[in-house]
PDB file of N, CA and C in Angstrom:
ATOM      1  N   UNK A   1       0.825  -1.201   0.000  1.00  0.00           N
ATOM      2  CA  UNK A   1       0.000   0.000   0.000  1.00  0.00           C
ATOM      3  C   UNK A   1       0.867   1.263   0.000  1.00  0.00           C
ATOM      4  N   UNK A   2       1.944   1.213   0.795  1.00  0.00           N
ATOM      5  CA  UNK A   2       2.963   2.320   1.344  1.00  0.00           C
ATOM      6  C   UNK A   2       3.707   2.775  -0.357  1.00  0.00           C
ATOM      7  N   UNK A   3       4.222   1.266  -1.482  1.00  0.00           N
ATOM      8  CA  UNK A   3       4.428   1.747  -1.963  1.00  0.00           C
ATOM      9  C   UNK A   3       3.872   2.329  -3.473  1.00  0.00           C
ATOM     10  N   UNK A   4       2.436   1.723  -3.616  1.00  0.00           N
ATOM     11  CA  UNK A   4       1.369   2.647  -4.271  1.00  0.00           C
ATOM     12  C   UNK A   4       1.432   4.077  -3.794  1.00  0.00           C
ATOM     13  N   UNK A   5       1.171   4.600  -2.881  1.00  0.00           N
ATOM     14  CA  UNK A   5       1.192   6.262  -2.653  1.00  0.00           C
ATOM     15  C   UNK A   5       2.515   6.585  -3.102  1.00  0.00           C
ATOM     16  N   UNK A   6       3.729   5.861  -2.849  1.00  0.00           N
ATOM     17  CA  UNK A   6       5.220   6.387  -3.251  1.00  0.00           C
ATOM     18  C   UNK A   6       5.261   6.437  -4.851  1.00  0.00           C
ATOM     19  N   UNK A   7       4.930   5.761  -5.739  1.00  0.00           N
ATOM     20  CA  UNK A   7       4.539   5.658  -6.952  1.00  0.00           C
ATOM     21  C   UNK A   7       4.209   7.268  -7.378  1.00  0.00           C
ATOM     22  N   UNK A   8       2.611   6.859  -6.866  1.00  0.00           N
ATOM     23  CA  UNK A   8       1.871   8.037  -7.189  1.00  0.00           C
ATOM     24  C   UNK A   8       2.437   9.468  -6.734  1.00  0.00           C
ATOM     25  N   UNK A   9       2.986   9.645  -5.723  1.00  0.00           N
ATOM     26  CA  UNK A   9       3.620  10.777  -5.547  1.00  0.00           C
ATOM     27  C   UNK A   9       5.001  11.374  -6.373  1.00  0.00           C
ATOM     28  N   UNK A  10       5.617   9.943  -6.903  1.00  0.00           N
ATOM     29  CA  UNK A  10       6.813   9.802  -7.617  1.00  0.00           C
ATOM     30  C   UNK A  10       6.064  10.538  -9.123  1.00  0.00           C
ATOM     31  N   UNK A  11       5.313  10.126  -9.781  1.00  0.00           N
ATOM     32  CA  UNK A  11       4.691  10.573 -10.979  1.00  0.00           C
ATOM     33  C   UNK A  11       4.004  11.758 -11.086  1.00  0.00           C
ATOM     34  N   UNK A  12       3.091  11.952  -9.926  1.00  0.00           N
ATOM     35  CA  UNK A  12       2.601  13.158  -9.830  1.00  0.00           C
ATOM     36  C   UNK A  12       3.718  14.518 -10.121  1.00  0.00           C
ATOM     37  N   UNK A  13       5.006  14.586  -8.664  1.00  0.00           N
ATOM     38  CA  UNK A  13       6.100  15.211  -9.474  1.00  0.00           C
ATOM     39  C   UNK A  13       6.700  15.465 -10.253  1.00  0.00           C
ATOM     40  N   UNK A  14       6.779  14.110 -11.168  1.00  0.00           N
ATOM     41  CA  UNK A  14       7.050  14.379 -12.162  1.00  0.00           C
ATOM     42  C   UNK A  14       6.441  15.245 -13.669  1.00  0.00           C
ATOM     43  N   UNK A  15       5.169  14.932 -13.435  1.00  0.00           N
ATOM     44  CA  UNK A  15       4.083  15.684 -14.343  1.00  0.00           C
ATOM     45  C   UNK A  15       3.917  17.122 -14.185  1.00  0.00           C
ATOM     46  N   UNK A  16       4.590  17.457 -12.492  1.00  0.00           N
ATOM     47  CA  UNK A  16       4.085  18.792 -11.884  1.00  0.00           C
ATOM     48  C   UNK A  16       5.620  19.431 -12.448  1.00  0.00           C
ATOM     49  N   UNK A  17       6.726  18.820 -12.758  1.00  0.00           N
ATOM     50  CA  UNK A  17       7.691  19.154 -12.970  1.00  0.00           C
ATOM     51  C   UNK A  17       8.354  19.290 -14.524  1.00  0.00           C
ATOM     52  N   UNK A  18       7.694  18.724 -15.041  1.00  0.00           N
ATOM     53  CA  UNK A  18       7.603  18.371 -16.444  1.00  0.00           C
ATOM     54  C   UNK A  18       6.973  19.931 -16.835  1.00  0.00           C
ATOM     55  N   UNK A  19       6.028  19.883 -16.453  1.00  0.00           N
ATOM     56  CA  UNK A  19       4.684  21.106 -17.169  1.00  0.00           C
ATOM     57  C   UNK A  19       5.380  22.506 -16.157  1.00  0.00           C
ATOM     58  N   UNK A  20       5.802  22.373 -14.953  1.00  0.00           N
ATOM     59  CA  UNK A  20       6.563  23.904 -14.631  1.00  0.00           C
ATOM     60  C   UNK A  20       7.970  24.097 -15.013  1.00  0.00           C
ATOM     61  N   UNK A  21       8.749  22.886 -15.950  1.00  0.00           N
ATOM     62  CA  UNK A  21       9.755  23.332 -16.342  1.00  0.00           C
ATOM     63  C   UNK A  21       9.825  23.907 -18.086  1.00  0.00           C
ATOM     64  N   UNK A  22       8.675  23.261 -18.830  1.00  0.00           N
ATOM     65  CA  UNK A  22       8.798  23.534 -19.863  1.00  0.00           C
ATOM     66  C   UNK A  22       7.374  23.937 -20.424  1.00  0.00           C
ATOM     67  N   UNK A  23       6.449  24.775 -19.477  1.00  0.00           N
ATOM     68  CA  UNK A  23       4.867  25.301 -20.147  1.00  0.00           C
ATOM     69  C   UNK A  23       5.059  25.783 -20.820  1.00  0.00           C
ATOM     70  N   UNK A  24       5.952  26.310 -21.796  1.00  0.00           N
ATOM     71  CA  UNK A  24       5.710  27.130 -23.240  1.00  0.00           C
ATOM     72  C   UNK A  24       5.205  25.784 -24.081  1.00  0.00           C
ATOM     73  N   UNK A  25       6.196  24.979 -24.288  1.00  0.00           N
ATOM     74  CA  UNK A  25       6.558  23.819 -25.113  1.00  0.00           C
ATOM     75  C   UNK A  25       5.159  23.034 -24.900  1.00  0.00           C
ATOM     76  N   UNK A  26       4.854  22.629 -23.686  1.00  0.00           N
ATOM     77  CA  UNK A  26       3.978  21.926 -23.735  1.00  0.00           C
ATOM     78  C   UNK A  26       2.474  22.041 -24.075  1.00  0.00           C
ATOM     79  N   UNK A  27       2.225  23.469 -24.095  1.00  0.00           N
ATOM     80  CA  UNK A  27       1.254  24.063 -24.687  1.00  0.00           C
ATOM     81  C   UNK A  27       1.188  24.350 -25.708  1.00  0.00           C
ATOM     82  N   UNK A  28       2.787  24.871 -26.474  1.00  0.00           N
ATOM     83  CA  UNK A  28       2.124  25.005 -27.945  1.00  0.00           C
ATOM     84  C   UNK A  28       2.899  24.236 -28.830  1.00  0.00           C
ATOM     85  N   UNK A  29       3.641  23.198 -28.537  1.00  0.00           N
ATOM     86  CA  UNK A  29       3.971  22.181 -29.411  1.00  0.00           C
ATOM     87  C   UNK A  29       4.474  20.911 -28.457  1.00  0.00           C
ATOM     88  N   UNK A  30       3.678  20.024 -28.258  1.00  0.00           N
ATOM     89  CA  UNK A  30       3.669  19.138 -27.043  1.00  0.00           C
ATOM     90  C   UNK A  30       4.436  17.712 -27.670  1.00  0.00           C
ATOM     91  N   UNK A  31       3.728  17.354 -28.825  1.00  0.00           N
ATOM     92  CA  UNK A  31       4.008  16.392 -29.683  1.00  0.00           C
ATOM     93  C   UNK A  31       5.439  16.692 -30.137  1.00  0.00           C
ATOM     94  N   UNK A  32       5.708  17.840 -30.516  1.00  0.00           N
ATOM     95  CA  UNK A  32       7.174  17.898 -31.067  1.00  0.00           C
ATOM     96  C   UNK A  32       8.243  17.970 -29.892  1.00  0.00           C
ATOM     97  N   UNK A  33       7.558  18.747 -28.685  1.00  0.00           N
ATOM     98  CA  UNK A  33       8.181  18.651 -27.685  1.00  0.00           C
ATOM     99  C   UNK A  33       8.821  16.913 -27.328  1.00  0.00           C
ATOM    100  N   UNK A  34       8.190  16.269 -27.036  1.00  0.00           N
ATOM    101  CA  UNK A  34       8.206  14.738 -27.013  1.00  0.00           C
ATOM    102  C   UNK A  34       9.208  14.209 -27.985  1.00  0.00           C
ATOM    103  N   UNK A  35       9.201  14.252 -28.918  1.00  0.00           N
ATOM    104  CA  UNK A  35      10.298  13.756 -30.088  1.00  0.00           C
ATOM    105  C   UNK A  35      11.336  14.082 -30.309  1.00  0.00           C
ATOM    106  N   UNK A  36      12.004  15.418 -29.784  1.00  0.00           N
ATOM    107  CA  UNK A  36      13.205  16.204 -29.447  1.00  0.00           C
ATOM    108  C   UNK A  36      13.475  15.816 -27.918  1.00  0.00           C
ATOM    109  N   UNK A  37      12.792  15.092 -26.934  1.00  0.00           N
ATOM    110  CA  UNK A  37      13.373  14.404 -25.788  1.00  0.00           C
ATOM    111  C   UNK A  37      14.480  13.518 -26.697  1.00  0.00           C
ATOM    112  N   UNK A  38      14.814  12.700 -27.452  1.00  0.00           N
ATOM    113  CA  UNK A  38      15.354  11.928 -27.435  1.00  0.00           C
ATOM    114  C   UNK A  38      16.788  12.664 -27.904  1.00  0.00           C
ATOM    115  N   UNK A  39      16.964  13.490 -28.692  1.00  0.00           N
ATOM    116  CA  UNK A  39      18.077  14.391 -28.906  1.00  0.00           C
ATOM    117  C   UNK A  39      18.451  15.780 -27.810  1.00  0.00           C
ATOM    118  N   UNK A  40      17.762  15.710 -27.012  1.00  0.00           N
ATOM    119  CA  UNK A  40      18.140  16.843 -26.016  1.00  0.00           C
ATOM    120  C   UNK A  40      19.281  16.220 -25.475  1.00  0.00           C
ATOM    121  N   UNK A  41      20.185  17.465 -25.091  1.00  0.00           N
ATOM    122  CA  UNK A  41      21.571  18.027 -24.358  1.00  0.00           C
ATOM    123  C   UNK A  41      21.686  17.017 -23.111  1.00  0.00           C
ATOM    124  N   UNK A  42      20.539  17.177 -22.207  1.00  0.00           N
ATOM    125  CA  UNK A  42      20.833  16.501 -21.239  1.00  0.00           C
ATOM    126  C   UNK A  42      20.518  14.713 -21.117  1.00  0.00           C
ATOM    127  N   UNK A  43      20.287  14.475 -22.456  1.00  0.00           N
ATOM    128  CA  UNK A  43      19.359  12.997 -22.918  1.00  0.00           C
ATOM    129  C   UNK A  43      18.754  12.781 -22.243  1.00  0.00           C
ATOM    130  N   UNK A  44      17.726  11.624 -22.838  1.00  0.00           N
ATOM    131  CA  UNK A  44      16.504  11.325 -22.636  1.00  0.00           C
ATOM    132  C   UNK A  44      15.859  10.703 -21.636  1.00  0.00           C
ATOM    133  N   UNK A  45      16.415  10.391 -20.284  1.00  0.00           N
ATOM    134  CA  UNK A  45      16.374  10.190 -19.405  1.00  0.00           C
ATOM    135  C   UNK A  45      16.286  11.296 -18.310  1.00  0.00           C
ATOM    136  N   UNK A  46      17.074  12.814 -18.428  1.00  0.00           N
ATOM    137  CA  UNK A  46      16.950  13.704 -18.085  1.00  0.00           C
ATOM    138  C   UNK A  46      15.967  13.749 -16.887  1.00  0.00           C
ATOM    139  N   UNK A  47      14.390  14.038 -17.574  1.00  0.00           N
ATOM    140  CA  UNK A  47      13.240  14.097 -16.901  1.00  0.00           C
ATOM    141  C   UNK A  47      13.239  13.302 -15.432  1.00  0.00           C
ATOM    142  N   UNK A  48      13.598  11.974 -15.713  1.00  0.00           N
ATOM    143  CA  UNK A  48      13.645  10.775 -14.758  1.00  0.00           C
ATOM    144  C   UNK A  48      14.222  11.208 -13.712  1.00  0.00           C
ATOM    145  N   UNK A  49      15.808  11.647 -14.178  1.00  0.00           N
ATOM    146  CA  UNK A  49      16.353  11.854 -13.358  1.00  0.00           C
ATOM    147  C   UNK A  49      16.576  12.895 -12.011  1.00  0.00           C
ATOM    148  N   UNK A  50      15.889  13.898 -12.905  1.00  0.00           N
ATOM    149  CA  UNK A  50      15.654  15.200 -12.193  1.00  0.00           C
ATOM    150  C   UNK A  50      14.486  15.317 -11.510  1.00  0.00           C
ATOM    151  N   UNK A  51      14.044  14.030 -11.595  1.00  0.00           N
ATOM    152  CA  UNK A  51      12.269  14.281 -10.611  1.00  0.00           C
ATOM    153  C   UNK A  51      12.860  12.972  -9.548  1.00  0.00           C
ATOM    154  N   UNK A  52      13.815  12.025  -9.752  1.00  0.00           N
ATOM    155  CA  UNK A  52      14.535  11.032  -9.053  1.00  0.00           C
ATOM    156  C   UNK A  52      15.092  12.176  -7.316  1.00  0.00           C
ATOM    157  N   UNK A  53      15.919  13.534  -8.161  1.00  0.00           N
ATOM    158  CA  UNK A  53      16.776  14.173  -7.326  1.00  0.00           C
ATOM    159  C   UNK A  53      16.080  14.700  -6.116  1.00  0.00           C
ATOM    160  N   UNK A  54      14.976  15.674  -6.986  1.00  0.00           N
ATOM    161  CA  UNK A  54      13.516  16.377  -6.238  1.00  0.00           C
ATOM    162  C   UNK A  54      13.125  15.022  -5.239  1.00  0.00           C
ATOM    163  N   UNK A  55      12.579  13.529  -5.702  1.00  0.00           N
ATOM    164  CA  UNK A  55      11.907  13.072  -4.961  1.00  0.00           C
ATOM    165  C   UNK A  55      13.174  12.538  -3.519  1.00  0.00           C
ATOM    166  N   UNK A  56      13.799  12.741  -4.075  1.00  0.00           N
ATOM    167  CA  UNK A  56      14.659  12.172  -3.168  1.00  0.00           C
ATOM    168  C   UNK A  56      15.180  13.244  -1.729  1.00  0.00           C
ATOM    169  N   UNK A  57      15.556  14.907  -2.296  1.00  0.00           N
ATOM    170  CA  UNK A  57      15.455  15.774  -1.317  1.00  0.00           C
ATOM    171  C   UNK A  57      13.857  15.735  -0.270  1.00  0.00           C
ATOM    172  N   UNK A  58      12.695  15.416  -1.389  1.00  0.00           N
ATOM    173  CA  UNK A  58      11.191  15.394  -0.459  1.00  0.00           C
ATOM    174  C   UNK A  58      11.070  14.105   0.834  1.00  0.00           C
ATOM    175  N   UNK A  59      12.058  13.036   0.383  1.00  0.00           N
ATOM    176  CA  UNK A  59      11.749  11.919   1.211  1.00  0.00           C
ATOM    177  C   UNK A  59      13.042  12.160   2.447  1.00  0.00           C
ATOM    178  N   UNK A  60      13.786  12.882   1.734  1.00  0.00           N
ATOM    179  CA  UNK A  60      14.926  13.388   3.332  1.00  0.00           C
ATOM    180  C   UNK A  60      14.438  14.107   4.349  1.00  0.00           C
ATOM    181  N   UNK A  61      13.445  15.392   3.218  1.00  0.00           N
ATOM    182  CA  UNK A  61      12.795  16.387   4.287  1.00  0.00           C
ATOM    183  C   UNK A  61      11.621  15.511   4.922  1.00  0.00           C
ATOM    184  N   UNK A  62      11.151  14.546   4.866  1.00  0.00           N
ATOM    185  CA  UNK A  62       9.863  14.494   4.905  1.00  0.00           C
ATOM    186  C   UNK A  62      10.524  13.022   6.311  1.00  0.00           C
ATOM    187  N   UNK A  63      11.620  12.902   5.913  1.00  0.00           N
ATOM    188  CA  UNK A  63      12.484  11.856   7.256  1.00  0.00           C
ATOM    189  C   UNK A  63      12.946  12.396   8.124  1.00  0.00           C
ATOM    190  N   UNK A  64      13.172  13.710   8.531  1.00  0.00           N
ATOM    191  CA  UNK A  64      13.665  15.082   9.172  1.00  0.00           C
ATOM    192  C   UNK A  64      12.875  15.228  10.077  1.00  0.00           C
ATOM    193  N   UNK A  65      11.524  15.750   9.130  1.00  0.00           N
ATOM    194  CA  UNK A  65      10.359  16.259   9.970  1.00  0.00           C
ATOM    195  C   UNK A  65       9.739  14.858  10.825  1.00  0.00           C
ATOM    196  N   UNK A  66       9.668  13.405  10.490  1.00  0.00           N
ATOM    197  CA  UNK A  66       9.588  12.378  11.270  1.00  0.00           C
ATOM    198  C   UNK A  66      10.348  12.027  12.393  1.00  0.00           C
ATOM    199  N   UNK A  67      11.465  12.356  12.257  1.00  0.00           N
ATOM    200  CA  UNK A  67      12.751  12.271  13.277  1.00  0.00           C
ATOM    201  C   UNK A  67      12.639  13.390  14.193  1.00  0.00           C
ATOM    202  N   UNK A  68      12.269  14.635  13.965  1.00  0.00           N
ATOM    203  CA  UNK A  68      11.686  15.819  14.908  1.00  0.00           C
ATOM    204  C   UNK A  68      10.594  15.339  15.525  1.00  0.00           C
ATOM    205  N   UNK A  69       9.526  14.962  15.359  1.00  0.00           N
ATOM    206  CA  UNK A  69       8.278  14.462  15.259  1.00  0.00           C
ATOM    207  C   UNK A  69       8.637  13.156  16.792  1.00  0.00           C
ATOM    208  N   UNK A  70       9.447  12.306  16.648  1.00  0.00           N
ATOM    209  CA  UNK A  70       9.879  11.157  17.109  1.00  0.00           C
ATOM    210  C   UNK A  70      10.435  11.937  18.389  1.00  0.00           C
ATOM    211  N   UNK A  71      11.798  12.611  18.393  1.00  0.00           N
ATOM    212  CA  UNK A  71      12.547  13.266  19.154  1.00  0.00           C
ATOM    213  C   UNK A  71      11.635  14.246  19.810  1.00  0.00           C
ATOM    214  N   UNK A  72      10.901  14.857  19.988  1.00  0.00           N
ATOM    215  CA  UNK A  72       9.723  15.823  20.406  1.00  0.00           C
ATOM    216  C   UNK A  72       8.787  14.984  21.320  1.00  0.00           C
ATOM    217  N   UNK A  73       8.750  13.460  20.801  1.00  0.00           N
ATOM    218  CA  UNK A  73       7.163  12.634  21.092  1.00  0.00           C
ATOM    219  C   UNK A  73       7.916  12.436  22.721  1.00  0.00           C
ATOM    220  N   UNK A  74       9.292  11.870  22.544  1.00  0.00           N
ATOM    221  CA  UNK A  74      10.021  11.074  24.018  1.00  0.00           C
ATOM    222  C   UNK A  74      10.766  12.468  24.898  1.00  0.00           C
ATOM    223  N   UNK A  75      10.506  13.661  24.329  1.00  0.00           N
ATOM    224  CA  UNK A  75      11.120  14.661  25.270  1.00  0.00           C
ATOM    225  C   UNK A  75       9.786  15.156  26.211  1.00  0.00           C
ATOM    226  N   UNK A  76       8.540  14.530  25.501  1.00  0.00           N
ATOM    227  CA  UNK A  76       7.324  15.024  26.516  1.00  0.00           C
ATOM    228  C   UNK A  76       6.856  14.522  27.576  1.00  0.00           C
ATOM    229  N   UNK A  77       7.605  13.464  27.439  1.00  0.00           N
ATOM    230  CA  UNK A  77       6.925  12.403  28.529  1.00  0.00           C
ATOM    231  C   UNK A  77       7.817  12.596  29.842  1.00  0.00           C
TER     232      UNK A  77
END
């Protein structure tokens, strides 16, 4: 179950990252946009990778704020 939501959060970013890195392109030539992935500078994996980096800073911060969360729970008692 845990890693269905990780999925979905993994893709969601990516779509959210996709469309705020390149909304010109994807609005007015989407299809051509797509077919010049495979010859872009940073190749075609690019995308993957750069939503890999993002998801990966979100699951540090998001292990931070659990570890505060944890450390906070045993200083109350």
């Amino acid at each position: 179950m845990h890693l269905f939501k990780e999925v979905k959060i993994f893709f969601s970013l990516f779509l959210f990252l996709s469309i705020a890195m390149h909304f010109n392109a994807w609005i007015e030539y989407p299809i051509k946009h797509l077919n010049n992935l495979s010859s872009s500078s940073l190749g075609i994996w690019h995308p993957f990778v750069l939503t890999l980096i993002v998801y990966i800073l979100i699951c540090v911060g998001r292990g931070l704020v659990f570890l505060w969360k944890k450390l906070n729970q045993n200083n109350t008692l």
